[in-house]
Protein backbone atom coordinates (compact mmCIF):
# COMPACT_ATOMS: atom_id res chain seq x y z
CA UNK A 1 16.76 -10.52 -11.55
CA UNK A 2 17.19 -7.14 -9.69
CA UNK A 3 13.66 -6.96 -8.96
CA UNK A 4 13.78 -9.36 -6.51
CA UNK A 5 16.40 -7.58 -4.43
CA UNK A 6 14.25 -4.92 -2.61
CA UNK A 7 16.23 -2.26 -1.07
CA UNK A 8 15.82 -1.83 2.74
CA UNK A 9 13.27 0.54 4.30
CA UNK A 10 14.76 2.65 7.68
CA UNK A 11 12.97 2.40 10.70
CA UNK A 12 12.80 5.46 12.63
CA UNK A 13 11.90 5.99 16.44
CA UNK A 14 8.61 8.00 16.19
CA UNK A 15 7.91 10.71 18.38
CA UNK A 16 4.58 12.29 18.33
CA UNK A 17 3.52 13.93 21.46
CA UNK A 18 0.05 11.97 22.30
CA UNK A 19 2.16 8.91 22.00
CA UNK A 20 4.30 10.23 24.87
CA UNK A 21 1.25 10.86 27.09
CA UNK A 22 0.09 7.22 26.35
CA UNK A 23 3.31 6.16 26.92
CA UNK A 24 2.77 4.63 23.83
CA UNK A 25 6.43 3.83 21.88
CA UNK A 26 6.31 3.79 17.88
CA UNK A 27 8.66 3.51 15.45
CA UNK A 28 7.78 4.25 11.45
CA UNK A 29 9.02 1.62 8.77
CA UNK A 30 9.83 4.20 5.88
CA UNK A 31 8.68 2.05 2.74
CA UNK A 32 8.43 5.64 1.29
CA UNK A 33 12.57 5.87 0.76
CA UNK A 34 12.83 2.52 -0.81
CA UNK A 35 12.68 4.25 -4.19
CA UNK A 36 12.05 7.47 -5.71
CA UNK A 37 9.66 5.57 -8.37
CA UNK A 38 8.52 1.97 -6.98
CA UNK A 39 7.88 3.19 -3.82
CA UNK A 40 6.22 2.06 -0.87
CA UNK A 41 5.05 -1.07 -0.85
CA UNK A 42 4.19 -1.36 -3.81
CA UNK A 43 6.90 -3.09 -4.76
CA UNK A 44 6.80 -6.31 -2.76
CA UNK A 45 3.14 -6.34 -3.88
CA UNK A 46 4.94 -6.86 -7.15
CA UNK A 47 7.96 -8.61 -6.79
CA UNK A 48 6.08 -11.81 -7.15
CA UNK A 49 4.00 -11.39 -9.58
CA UNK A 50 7.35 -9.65 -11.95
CA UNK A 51 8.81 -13.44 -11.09
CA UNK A 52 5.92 -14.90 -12.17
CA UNK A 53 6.09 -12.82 -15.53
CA UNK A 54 9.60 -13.27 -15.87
CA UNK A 55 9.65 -17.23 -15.36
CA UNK A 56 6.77 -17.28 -17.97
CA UNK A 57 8.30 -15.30 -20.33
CA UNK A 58 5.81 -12.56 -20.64
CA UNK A 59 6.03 -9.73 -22.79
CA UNK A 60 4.34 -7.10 -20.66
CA UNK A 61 2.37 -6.86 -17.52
CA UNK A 62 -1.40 -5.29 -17.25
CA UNK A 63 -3.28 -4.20 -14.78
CA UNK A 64 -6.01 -1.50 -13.51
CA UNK A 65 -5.72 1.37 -11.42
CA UNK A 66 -7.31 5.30 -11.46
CA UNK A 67 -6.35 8.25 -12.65
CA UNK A 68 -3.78 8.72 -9.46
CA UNK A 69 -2.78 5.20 -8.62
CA UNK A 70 -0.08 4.54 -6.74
CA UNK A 71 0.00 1.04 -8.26
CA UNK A 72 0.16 1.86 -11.33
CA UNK A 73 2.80 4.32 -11.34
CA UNK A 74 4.62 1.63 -9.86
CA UNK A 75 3.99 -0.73 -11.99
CA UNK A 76 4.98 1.76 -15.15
CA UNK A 77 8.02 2.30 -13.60
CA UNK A 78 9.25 -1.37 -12.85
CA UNK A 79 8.04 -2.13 -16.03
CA UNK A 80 10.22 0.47 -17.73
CA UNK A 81 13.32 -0.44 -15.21
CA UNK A 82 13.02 -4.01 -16.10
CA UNK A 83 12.07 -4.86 -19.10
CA UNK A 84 8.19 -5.59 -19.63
CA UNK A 85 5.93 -3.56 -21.82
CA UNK A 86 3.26 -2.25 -19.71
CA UNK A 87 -1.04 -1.50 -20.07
CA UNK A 88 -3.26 0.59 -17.49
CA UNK A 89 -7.06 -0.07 -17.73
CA UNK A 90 -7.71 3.14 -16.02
CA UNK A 91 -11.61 3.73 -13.98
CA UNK A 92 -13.44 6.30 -15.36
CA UNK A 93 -12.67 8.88 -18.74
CA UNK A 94 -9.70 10.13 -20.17
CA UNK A 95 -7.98 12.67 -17.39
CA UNK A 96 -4.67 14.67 -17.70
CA UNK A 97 -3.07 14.01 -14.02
CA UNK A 98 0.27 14.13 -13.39
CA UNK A 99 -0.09 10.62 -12.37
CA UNK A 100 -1.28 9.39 -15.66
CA UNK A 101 1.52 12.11 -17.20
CA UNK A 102 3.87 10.14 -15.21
CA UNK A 103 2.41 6.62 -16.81
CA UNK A 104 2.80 7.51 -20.72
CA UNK A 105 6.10 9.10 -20.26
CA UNK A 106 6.87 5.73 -18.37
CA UNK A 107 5.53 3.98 -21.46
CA UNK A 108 2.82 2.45 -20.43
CA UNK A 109 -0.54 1.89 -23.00
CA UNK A 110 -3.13 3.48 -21.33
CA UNK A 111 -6.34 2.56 -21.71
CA UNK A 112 -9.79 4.19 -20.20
CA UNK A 113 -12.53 1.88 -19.17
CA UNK A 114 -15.27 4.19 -17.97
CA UNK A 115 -17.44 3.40 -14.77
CA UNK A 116 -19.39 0.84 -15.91
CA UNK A 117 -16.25 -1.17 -17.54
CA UNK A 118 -14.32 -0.51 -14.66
CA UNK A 119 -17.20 -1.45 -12.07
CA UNK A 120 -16.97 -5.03 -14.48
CA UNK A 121 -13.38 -6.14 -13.40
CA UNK A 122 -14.49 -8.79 -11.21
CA UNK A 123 -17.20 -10.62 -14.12
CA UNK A 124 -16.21 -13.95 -15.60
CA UNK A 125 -14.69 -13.14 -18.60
CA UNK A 126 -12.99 -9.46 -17.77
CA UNK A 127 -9.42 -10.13 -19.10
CA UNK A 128 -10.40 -12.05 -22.10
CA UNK A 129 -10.35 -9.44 -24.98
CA UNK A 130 -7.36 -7.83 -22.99
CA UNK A 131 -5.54 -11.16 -23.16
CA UNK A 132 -6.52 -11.38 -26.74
CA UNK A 133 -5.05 -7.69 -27.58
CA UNK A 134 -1.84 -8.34 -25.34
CA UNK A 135 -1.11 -12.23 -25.72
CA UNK A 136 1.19 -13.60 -23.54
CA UNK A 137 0.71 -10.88 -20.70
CA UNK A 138 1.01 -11.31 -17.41
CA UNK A 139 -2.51 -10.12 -15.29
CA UNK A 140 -2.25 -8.35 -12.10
CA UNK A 141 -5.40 -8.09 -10.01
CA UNK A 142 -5.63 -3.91 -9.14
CA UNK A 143 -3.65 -2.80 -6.49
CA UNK A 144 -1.09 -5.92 -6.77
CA UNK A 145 -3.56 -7.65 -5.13
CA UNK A 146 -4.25 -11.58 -4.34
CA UNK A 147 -1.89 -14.12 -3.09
CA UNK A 148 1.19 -13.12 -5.09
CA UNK A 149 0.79 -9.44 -3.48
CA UNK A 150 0.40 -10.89 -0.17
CA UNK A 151 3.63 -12.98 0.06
CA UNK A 152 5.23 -10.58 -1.14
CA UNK A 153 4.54 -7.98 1.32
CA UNK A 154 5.31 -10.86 4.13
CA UNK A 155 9.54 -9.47 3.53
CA UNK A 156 8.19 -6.36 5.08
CA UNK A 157 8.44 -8.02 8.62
CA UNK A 158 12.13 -9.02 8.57
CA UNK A 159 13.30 -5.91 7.16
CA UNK A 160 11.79 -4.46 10.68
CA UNK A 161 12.87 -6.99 13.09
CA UNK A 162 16.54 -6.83 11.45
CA UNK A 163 16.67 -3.46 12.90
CA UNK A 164 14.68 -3.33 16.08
CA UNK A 165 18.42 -3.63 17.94
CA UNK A 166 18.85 -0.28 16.18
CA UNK A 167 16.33 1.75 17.87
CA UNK A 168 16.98 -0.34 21.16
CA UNK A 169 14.16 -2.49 20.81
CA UNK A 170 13.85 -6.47 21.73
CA UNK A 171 10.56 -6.65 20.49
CA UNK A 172 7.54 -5.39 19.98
CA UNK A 173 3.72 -5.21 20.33
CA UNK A 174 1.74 -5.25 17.17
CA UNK A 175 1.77 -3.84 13.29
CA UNK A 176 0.08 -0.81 12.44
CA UNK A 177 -1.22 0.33 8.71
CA UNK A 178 -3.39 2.19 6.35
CA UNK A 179 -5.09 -0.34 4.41
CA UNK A 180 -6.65 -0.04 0.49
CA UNK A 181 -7.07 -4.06 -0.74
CA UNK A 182 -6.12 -5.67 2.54
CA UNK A 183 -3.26 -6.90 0.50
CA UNK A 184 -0.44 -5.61 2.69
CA UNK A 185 -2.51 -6.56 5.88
CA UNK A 186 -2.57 -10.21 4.78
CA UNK A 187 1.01 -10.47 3.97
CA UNK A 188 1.68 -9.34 7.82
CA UNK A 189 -0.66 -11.90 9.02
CA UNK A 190 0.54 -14.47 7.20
CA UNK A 191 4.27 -13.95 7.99
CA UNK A 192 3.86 -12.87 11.89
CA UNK A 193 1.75 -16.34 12.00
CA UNK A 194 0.05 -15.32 15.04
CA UNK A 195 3.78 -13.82 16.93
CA UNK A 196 2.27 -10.20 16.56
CA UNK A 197 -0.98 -8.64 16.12
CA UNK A 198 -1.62 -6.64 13.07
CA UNK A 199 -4.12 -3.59 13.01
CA UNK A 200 -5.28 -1.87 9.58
CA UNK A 201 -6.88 1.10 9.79
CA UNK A 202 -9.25 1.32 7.07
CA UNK A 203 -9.03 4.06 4.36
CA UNK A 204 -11.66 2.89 2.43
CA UNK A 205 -15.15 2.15 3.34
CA UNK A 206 -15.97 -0.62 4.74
CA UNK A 207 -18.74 -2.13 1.64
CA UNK A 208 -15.41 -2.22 -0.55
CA UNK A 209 -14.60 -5.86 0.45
CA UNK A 210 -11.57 -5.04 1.96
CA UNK A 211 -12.86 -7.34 5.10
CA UNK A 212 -13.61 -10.83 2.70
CA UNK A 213 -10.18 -10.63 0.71
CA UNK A 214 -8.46 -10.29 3.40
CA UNK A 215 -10.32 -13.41 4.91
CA UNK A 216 -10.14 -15.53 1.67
CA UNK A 217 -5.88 -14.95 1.90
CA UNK A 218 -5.85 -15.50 6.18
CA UNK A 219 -8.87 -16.75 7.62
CA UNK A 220 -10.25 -14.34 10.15
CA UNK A 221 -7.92 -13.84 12.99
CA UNK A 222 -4.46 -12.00 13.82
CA UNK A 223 -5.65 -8.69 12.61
CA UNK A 224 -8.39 -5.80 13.85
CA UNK A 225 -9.78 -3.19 11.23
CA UNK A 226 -9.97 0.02 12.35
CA UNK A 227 -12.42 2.49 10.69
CA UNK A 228 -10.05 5.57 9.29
CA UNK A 229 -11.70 6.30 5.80
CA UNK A 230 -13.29 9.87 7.22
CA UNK A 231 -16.34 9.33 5.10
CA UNK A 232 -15.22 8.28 2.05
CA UNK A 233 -12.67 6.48 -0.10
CA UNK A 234 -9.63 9.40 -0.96
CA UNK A 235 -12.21 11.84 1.04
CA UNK A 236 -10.02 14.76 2.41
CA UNK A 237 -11.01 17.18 5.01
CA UNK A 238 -9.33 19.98 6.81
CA UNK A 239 -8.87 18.29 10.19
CA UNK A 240 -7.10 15.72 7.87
CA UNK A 241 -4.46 18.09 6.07
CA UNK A 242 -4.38 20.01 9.33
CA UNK A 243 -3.08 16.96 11.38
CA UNK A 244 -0.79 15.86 8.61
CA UNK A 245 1.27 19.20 8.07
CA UNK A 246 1.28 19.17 12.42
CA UNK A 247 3.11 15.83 12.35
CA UNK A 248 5.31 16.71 9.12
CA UNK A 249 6.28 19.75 11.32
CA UNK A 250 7.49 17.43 14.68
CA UNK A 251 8.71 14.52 12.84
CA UNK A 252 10.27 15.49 9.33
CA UNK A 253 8.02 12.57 7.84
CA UNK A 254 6.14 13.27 4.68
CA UNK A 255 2.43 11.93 4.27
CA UNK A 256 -0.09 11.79 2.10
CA UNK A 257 -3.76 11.94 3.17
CA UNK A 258 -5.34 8.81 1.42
CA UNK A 259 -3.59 6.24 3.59
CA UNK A 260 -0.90 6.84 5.98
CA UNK A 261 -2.10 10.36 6.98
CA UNK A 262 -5.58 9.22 7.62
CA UNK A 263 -4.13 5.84 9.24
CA UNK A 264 -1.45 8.30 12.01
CA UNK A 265 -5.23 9.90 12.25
CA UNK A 266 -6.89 6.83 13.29
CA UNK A 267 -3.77 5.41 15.44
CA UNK A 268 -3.92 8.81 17.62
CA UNK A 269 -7.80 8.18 18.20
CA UNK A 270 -7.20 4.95 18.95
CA UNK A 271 -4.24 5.66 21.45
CA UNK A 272 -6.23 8.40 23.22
CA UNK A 273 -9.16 6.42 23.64
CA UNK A 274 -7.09 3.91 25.50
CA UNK A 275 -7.06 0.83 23.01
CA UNK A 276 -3.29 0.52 23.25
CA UNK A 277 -1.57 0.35 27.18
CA UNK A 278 1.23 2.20 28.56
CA UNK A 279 4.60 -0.07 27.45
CA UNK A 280 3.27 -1.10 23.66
CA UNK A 281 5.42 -0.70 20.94
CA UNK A 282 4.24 -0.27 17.77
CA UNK A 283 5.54 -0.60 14.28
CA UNK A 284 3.92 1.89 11.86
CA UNK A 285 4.49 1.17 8.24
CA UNK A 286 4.91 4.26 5.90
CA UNK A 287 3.13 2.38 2.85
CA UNK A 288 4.56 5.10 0.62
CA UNK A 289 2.20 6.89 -2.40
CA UNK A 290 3.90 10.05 -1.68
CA UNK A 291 3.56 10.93 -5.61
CA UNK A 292 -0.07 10.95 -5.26
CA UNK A 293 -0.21 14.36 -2.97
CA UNK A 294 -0.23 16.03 -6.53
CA UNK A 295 -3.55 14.85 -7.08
CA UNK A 296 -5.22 17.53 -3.91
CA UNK A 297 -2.32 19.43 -3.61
């Protein structure tokens, strides 16, 4: 099946100029250009769970997101481009965004949960009556999330080191990346297999979890968190949009401010407070979510 063909992500020398004064080399893996609709990385996050759903024989595929998820426009989108009949259980009341726009014109069911139903996704018993009103569906955990998610997100290292020659690289020093579920974190982990450190700076806070799944899918070690989350999950500030539209202006790279803005944020306090030494070379991974600017633009 085509979906398990993903299209290769550039990597681009980045130049930024407080990594220059660190002497501090980057280069951005642009996950953002894989696709105008499954962007990001939200794609390998899927790619094994669409085999799964395609080996089983599955109808459709459901899953849970909010009113601007990245995931779920995603998900909409391969659904449509593949084949499966799609359901959102979307947090919170009904919403016009142009990210839930987006999902019914995609044709996917959308369905609103509230706080307290979505607040209940992890109970015993959660996808029962959903199971029971889509039979034969394949469940994804929100966000892509789990095992599945994380192996596929380990592809994301060889498309890098296949073009490290390209930027005149032999190697390099560690991984860095916004992280949401850990999901993409653990799928670095687990294919670097202790060759190359990972760091994740965190968007969200820290009493999300985000630290224990990504322990239950590695163990504890090959990766640092980094706090980026600025006070809040999706919290956006002025030094935050300020920062962003500076680096769109010297590199040419769009962001958005809920993870890879905030995690560039994070990686520049971290380089100027010394964490990284002269000589490393970092890969930044442009997770992608670029359609969810709309949501504080």
């Amino acid at each position: 099946m085509d979906f398990l063909n993903l299209p290769l992500a550039p990597l681009h020398p980045l130049t930024l100029p407080w990594l220059q004064s660190a002497n501090v080399e980057a280069a951005i893996l642009r996950l953002d250009l894989i696709d105008p609709l499954i962007s990001g990385n939200k794609w390998f996050k899927l790619r094994h769970h669409l085999a799964q759903a395609h080996e089983a024989g599955a109808p459709g595929l459901i899953s849970l997101g909010g009113s601007h998820s990245n995931h779920l426009h995603a998900l909409a989108a391969a659904g449509k481009r593949f084949g499966f009949a799609t359901a959102g259980l979307l947090r919170g009341h009904a919403q016009d965004t142009p990210t839930v726009r987006d999902l019914q014109t995609l044709g996917m069911h959308v369905h609103w949960l509230g706080y307290g139903g979505y607040r209940a996704r992890h109970e015993a018993g959660f996808w029962q009556p959903w199971q029971a009103r889509y039979p034969g569906w394949h469940c994804i955990p929100e966000g892509g999330g789990g095992m599945a998610g994380a192996q596929g997100c380990g592809l994301i290292v060889a498309q890098a080191r296949t073009q490290l020659a390209g930027i005149g690289w032999d190697d390099y020093s560690a991984w860095w990346l916004a992280v949401g579920t850990g999901t993409t974190l653990a799928g670095l982990v687990l294919e670097e297999a202790g060759a190359h450190d990972v760091h994740g700076a965190l968007a969200v806070p820290g009493d999300h979890g985000v630290a224990e799944n990504v322990s239950q899918l590695v163990g504890d070690s090959g990766y640092r968190l980094h706090d980026a989350c600025r006070g809040g999950f999706a919290r956006v500030d002025d030094e935050l949009l300020g920062f962003i539209d500076a680096c769109e202006r010297s590199t040419g790279v769009p962001l958005e401010a809920l993870y890879t803005g905030k995690a560039l944020l994070a990686l520049r306090e971290q380089v100027e407070a010394g964490v990284f030494p002269p000589g490393t070379r970092l890969i930044v991974l442009h997770t992608g979510g670029l359609q969810g600017r709309r949501g504080y633009l």
